[in-house]
PDB file of N, CA and C in Angstrom:
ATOM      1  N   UNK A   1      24.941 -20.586  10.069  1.00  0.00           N
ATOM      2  CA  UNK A   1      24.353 -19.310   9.682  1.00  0.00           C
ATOM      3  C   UNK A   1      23.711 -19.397   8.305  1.00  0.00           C
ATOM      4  N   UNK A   2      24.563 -20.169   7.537  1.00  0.00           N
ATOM      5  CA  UNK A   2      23.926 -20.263   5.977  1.00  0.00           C
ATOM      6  C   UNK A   2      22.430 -20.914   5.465  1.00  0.00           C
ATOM      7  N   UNK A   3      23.005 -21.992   6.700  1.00  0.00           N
ATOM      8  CA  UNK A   3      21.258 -23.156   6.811  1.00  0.00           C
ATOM      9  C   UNK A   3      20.516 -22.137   7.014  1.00  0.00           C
ATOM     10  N   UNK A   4      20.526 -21.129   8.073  1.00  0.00           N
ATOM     11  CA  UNK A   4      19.592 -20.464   8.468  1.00  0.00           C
ATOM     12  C   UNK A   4      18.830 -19.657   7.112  1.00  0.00           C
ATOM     13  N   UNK A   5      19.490 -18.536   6.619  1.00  0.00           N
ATOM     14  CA  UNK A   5      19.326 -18.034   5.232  1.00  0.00           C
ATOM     15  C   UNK A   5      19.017 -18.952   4.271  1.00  0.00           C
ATOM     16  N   UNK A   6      19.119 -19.898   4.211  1.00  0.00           N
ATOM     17  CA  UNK A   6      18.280 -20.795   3.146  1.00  0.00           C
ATOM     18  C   UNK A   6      16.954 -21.934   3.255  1.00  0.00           C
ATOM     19  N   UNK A   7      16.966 -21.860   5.126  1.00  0.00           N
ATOM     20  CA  UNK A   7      15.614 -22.251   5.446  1.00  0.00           C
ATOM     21  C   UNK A   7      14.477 -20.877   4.969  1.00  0.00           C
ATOM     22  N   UNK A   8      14.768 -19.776   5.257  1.00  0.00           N
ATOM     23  CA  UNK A   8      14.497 -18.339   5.512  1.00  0.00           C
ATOM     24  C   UNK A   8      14.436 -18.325   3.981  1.00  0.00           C
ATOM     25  N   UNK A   9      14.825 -18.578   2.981  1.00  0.00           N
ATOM     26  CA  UNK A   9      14.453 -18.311   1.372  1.00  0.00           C
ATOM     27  C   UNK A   9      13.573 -19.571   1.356  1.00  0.00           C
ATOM     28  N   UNK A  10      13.649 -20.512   1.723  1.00  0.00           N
ATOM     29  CA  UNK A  10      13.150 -21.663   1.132  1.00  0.00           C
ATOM     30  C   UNK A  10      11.304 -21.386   1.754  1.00  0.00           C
ATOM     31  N   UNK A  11      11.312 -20.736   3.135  1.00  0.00           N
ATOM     32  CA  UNK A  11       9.982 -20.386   3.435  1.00  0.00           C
ATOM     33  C   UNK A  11       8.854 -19.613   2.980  1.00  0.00           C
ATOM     34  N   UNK A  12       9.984 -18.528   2.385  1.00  0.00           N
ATOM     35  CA  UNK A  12       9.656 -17.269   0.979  1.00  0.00           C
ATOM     36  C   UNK A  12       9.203 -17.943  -0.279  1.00  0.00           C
ATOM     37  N   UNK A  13       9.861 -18.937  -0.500  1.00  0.00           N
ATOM     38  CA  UNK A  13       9.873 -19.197  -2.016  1.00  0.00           C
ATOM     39  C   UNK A  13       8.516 -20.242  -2.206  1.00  0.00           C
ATOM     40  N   UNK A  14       8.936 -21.008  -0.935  1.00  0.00           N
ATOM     41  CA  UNK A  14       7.461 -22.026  -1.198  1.00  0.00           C
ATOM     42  C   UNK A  14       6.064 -21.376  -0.621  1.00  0.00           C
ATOM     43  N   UNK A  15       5.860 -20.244  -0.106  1.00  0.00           N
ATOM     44  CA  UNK A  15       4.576 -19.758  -0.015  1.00  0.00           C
ATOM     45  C   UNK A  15       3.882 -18.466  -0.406  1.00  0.00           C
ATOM     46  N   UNK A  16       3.160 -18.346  -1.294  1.00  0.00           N
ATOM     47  CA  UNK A  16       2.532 -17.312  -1.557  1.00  0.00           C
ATOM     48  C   UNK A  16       2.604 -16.032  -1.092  1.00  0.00           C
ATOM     49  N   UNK A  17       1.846 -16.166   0.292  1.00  0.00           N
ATOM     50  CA  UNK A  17       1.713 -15.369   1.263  1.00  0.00           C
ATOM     51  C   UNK A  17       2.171 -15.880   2.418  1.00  0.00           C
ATOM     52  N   UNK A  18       2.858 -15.265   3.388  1.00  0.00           N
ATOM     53  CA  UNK A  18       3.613 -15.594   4.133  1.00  0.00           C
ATOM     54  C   UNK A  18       4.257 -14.432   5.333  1.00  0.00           C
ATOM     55  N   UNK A  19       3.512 -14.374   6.458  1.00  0.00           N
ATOM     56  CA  UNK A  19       3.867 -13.468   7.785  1.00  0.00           C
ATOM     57  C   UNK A  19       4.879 -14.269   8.627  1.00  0.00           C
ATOM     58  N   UNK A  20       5.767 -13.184   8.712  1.00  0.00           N
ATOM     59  CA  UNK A  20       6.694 -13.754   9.534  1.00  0.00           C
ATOM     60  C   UNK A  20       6.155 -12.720  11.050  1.00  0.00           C
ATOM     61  N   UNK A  21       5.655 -13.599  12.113  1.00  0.00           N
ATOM     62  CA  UNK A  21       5.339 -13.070  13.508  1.00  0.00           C
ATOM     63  C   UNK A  21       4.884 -13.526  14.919  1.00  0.00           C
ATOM     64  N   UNK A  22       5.199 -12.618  15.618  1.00  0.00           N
ATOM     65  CA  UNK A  22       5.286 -13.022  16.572  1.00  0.00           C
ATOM     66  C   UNK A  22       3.830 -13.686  17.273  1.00  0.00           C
ATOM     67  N   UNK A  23       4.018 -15.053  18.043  1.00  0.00           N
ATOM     68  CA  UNK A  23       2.453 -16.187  18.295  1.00  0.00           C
ATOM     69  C   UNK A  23       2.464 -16.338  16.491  1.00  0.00           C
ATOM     70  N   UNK A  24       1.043 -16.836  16.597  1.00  0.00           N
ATOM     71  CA  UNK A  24       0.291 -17.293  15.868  1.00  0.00           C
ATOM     72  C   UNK A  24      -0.841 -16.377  15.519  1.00  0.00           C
ATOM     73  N   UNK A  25      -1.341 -17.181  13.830  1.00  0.00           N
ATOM     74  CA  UNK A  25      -2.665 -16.235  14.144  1.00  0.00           C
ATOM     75  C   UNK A  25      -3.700 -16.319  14.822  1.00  0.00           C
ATOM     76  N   UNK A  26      -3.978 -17.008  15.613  1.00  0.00           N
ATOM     77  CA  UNK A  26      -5.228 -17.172  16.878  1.00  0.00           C
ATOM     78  C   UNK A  26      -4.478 -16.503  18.070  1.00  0.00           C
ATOM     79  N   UNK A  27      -3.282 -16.552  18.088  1.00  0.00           N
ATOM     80  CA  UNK A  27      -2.683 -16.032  19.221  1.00  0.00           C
ATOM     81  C   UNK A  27      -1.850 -15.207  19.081  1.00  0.00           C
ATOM     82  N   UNK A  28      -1.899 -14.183  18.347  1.00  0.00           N
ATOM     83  CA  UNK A  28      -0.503 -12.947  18.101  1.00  0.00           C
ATOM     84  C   UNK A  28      -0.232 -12.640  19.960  1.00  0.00           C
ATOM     85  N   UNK A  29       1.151 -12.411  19.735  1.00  0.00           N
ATOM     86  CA  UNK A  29       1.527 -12.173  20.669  1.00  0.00           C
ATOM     87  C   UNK A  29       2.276 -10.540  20.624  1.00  0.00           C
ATOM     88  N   UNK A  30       1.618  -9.712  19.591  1.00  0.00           N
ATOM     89  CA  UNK A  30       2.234  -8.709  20.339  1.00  0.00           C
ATOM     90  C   UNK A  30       0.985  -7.379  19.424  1.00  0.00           C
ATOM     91  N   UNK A  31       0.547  -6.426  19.333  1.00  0.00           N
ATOM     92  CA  UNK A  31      -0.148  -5.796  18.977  1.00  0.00           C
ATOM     93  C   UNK A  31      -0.083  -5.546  17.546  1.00  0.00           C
ATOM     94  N   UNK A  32       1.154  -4.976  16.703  1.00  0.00           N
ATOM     95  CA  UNK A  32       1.772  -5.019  15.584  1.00  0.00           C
ATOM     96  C   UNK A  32       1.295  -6.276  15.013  1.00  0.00           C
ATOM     97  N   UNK A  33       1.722  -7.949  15.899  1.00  0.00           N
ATOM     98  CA  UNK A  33       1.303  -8.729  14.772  1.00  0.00           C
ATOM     99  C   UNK A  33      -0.325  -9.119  14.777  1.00  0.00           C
ATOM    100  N   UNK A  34      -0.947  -8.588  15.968  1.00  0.00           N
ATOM    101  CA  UNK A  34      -2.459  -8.850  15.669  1.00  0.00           C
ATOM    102  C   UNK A  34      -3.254  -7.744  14.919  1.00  0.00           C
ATOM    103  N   UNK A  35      -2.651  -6.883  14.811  1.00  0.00           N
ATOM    104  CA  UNK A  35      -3.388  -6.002  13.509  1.00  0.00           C
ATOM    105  C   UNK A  35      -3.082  -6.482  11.888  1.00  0.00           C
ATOM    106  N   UNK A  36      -1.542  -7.037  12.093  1.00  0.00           N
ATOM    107  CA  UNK A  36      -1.585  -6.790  10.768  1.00  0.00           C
ATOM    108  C   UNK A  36      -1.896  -8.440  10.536  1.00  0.00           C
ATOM    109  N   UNK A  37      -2.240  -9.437  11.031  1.00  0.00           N
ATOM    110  CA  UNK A  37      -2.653 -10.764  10.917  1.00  0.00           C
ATOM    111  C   UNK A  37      -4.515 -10.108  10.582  1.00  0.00           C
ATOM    112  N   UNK A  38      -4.878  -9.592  11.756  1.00  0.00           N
ATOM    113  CA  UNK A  38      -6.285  -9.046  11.136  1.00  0.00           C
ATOM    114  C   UNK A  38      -6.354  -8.809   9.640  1.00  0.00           C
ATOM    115  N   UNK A  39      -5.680  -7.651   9.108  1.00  0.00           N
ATOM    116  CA  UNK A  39      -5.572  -7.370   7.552  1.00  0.00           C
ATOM    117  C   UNK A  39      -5.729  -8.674   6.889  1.00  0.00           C
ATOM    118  N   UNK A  40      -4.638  -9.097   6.734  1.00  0.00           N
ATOM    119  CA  UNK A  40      -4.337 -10.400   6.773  1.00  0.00           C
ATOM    120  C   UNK A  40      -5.620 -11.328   5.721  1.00  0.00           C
ATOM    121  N   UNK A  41      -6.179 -11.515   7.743  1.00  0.00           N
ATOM    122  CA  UNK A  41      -7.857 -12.600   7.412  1.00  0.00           C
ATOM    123  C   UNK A  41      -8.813 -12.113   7.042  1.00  0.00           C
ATOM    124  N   UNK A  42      -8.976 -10.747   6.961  1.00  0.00           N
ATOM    125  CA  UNK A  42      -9.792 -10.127   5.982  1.00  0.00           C
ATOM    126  C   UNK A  42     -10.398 -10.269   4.655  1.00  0.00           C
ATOM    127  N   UNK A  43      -8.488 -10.622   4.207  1.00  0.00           N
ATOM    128  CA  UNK A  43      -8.615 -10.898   2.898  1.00  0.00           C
ATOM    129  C   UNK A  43      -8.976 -12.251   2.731  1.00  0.00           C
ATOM    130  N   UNK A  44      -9.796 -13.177   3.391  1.00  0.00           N
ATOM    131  CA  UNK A  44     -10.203 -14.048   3.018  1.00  0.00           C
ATOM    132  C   UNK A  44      -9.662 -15.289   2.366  1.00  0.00           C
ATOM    133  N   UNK A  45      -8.471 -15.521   2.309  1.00  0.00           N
ATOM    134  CA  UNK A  45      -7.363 -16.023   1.797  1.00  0.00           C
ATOM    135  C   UNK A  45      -6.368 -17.047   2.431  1.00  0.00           C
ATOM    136  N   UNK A  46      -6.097 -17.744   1.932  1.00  0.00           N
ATOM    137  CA  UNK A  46      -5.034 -18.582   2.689  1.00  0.00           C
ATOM    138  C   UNK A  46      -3.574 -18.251   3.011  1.00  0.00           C
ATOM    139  N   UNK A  47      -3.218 -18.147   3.911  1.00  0.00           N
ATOM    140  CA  UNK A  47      -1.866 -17.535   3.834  1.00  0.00           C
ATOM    141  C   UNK A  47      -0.346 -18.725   4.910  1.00  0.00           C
ATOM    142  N   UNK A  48       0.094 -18.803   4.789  1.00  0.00           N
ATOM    143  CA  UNK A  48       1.476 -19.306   6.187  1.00  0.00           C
ATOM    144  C   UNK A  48       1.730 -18.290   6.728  1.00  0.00           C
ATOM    145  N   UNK A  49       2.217 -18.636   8.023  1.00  0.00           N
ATOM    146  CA  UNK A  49       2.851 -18.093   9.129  1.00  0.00           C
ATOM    147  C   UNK A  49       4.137 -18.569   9.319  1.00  0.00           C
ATOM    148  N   UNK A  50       5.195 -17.514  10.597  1.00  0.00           N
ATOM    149  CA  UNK A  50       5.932 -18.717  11.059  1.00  0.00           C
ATOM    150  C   UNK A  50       6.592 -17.751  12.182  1.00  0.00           C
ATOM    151  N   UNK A  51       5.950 -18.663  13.451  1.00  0.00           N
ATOM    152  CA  UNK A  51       6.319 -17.486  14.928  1.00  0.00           C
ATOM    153  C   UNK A  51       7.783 -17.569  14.992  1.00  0.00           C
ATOM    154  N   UNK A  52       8.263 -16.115  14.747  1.00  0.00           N
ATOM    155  CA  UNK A  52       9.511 -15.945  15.452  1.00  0.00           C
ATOM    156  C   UNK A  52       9.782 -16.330  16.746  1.00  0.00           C
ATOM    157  N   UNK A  53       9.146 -16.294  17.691  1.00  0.00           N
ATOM    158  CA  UNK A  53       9.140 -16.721  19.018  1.00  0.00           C
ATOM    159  C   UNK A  53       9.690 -18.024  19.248  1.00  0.00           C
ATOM    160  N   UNK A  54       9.158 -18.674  18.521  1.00  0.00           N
ATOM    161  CA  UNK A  54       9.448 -20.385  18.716  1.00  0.00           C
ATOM    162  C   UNK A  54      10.537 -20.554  17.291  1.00  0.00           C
ATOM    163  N   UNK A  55      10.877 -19.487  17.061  1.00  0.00           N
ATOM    164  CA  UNK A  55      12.316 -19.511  15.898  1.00  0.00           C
ATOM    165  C   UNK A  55      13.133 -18.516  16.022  1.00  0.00           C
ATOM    166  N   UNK A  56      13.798 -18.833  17.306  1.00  0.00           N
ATOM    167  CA  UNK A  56      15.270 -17.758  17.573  1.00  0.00           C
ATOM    168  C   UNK A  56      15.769 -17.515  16.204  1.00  0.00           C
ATOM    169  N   UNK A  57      16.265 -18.520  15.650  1.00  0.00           N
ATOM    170  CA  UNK A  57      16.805 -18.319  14.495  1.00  0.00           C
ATOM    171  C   UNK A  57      16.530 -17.427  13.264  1.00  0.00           C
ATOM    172  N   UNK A  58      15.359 -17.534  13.065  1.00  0.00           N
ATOM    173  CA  UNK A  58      14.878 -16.777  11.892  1.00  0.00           C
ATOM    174  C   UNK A  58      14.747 -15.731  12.527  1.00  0.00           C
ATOM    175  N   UNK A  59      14.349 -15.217  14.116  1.00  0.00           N
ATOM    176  CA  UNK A  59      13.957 -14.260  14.386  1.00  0.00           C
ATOM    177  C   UNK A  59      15.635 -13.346  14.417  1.00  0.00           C
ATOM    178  N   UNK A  60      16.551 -13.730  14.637  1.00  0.00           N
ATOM    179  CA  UNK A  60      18.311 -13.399  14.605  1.00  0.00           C
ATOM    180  C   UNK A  60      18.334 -13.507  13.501  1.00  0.00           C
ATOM    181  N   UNK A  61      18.098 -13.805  12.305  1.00  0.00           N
ATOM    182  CA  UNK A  61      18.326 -13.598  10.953  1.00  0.00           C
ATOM    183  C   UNK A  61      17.577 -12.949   9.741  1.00  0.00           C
ATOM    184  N   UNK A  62      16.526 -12.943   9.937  1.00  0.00           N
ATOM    185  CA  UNK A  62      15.409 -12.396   9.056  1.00  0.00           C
ATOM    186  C   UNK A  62      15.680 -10.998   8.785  1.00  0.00           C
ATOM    187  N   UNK A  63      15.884 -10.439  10.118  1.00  0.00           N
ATOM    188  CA  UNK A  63      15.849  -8.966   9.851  1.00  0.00           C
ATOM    189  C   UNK A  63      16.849  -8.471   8.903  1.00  0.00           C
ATOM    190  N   UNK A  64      18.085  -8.765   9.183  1.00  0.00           N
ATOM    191  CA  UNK A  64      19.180  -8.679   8.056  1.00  0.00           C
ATOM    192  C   UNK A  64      18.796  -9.077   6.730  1.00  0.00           C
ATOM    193  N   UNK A  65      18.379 -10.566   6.317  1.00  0.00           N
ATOM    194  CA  UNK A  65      18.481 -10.798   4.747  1.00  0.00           C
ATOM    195  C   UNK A  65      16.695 -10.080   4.788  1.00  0.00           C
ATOM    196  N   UNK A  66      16.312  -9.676   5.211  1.00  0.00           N
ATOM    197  CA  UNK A  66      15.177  -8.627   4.533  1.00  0.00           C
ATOM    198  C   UNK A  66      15.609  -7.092   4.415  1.00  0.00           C
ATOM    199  N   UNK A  67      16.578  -7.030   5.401  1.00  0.00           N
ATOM    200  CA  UNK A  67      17.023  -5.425   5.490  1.00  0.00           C
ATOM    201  C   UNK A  67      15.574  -4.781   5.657  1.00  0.00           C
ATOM    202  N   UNK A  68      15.046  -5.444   6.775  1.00  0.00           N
ATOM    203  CA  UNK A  68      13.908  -4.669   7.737  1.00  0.00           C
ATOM    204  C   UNK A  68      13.586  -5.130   8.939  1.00  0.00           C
ATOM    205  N   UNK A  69      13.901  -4.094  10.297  1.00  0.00           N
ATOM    206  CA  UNK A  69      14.643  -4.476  11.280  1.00  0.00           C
ATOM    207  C   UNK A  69      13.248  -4.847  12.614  1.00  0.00           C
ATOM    208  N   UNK A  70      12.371  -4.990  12.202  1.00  0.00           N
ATOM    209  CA  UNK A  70      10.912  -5.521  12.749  1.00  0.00           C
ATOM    210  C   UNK A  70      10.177  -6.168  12.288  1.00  0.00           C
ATOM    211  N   UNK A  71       9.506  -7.161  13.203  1.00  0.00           N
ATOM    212  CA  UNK A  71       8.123  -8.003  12.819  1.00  0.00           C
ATOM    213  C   UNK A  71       6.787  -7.338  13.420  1.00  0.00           C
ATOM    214  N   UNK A  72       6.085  -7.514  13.001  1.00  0.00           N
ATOM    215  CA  UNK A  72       5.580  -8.528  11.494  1.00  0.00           C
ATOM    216  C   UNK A  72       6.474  -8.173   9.765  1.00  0.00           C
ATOM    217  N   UNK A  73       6.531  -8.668   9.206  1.00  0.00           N
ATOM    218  CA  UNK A  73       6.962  -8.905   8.026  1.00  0.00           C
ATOM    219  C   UNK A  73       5.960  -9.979   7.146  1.00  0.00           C
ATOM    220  N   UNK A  74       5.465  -9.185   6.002  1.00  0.00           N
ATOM    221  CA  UNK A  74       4.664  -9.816   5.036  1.00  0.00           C
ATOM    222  C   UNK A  74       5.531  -9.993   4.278  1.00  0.00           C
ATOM    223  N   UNK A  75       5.362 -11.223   3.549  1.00  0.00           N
ATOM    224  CA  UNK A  75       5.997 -11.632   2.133  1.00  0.00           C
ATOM    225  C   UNK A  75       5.068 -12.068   0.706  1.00  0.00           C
ATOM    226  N   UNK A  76       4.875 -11.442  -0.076  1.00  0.00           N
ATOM    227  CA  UNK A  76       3.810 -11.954  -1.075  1.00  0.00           C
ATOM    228  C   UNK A  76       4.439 -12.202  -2.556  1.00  0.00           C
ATOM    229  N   UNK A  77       4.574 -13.556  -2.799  1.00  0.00           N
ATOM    230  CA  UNK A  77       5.338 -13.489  -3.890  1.00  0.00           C
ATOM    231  C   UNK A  77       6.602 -13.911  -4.060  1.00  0.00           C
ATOM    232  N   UNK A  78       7.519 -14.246  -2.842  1.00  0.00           N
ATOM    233  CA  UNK A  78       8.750 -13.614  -2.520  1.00  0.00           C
ATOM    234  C   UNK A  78       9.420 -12.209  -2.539  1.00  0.00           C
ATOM    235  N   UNK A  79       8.693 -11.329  -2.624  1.00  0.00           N
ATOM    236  CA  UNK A  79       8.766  -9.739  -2.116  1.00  0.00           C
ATOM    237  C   UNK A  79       8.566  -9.497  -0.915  1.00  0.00           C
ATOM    238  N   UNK A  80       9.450  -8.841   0.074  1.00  0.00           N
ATOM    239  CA  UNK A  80       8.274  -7.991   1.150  1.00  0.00           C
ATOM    240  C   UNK A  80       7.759  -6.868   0.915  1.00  0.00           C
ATOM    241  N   UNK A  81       6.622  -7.309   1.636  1.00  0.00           N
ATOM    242  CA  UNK A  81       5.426  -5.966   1.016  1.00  0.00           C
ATOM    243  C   UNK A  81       6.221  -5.293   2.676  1.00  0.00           C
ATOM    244  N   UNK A  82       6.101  -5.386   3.503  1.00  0.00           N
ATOM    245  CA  UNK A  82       6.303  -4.322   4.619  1.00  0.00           C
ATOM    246  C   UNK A  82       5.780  -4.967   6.230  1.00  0.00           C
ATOM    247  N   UNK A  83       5.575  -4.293   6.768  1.00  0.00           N
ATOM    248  CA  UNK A  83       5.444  -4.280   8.398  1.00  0.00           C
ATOM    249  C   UNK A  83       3.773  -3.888   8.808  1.00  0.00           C
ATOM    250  N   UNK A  84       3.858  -3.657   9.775  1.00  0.00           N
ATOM    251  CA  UNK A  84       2.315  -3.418  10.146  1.00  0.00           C
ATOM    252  C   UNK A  84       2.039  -2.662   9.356  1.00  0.00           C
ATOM    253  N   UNK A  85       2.334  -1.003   9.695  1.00  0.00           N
ATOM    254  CA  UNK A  85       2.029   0.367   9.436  1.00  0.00           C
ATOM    255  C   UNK A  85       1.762   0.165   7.511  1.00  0.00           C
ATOM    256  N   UNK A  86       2.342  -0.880   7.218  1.00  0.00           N
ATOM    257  CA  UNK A  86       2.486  -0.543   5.269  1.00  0.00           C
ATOM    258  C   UNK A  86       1.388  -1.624   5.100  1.00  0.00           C
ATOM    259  N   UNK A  87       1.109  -2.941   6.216  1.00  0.00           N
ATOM    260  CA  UNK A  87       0.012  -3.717   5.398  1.00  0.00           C
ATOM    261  C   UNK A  87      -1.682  -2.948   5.976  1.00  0.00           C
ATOM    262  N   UNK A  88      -1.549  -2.197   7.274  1.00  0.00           N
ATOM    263  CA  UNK A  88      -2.581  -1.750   7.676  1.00  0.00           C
ATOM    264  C   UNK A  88      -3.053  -0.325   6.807  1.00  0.00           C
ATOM    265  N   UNK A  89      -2.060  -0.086   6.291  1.00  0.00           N
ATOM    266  CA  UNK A  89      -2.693   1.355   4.797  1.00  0.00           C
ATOM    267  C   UNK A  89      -3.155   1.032   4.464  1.00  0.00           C
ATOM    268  N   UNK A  90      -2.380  -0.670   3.508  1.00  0.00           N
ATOM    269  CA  UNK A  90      -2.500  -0.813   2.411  1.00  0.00           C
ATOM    270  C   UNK A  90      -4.314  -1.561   2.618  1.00  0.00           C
ATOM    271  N   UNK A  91      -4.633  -2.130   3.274  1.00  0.00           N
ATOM    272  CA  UNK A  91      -5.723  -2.835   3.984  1.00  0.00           C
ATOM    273  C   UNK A  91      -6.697  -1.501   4.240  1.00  0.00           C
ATOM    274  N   UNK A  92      -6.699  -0.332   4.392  1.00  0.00           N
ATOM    275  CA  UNK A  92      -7.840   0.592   4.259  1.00  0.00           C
ATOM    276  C   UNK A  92      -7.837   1.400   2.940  1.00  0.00           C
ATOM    277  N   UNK A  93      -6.946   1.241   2.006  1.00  0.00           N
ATOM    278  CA  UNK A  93      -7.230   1.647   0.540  1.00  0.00           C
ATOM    279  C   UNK A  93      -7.744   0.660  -0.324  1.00  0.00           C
ATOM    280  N   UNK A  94      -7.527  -1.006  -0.037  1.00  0.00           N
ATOM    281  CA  UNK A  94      -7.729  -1.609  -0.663  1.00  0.00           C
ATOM    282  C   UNK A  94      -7.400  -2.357  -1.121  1.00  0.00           C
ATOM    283  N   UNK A  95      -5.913  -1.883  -1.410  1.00  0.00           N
ATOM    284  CA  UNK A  95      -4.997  -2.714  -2.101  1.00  0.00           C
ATOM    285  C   UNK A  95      -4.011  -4.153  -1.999  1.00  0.00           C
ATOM    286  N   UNK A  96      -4.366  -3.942  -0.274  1.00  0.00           N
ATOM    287  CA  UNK A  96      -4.226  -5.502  -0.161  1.00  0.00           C
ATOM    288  C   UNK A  96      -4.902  -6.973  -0.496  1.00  0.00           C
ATOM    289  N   UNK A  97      -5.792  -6.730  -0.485  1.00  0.00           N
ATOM    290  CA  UNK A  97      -7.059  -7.075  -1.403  1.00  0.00           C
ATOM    291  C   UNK A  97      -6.413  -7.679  -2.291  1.00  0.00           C
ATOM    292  N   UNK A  98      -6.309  -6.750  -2.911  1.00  0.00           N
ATOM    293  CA  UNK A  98      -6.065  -6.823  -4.375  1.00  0.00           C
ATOM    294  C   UNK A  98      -4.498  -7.762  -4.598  1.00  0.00           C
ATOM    295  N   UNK A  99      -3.763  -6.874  -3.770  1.00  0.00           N
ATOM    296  CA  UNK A  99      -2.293  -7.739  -3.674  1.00  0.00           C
ATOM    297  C   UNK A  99      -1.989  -9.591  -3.676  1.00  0.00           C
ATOM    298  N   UNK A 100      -3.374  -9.542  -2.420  1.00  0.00           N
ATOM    299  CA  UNK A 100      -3.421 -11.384  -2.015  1.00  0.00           C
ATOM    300  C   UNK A 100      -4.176 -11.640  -3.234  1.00  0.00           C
ATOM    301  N   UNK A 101      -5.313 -11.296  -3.882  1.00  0.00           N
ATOM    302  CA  UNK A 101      -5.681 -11.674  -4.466  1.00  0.00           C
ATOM    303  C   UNK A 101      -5.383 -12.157  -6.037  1.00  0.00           C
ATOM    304  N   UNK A 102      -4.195 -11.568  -6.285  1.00  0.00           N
ATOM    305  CA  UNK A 102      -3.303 -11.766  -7.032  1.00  0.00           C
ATOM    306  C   UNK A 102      -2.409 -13.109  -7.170  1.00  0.00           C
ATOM    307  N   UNK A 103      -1.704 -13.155  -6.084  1.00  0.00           N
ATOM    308  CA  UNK A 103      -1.081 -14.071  -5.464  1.00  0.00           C
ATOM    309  C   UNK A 103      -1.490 -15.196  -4.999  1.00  0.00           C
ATOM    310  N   UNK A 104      -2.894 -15.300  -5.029  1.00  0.00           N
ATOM    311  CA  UNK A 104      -3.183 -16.409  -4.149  1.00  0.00           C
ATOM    312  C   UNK A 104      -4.603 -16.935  -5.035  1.00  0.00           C
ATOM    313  N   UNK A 105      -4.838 -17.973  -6.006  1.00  0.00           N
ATOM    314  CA  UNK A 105      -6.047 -18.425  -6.765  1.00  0.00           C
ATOM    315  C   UNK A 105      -6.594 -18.508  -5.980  1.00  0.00           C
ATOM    316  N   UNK A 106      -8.174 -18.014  -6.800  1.00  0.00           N
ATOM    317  CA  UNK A 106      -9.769 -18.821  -6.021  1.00  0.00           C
ATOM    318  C   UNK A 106      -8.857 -20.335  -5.752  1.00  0.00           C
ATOM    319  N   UNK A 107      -9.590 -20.706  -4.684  1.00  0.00           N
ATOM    320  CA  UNK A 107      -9.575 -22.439  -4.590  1.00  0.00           C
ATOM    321  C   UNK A 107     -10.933 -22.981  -5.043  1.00  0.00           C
ATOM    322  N   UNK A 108     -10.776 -24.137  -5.634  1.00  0.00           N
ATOM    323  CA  UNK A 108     -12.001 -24.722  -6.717  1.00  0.00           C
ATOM    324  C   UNK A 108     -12.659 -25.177  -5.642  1.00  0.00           C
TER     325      UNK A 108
END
């Protein structure tokens, strides 16, 4: 159980930006994660993934050490920013934008 929680920080910690969801992003597999993967590539940005689907594990554990009980799950920073409904706001005010762009340098 512990490995699990410290693969699950160690995925947080080493990436910027980071969706935890269901497929992939060419292939979301459920509506929730193809909207908020859209937001997402918008921002023009590089980001990781990592399909719960093909990770029982994280998908049985995540929800607890985030204390948020659905995917998609954004992580920026090692924070979660939120779920669909909070990155798809945040993605028509703007501020996601702004969020990745923070987090994530021009690449030279």
């Amino acid at each position: 159980m512990s490995e699990i929680i410290d693969q699950i920080k160690q995925q947080i910690e080493s990436n910027d930006v980071l969706i935890y969801m269901k497929g992939n992003p060419n292939q979301p597999q459920c509506g929730f994660s193809a909207r908020t993967v859209a937001a997402l590539m918008e921002c023009g940005k590089r980001f990781a993934y990592v399909d719960v689907l093909s990770n029982p594990d994280v998908r049985a554990n995540l929800p607890a050490y985030a204390n948020w009980p659905t995917f998609p799950q954004l992580w920026v920073k090692g924070e979660l920013v939120g779920g669909c409904d909070i990155v798809t706001e945040m993605a028509e005010s703007g501020e996601l934008q702004k969020v990745i762009d923070a987090a994530v340098p021009d690449e030279a």
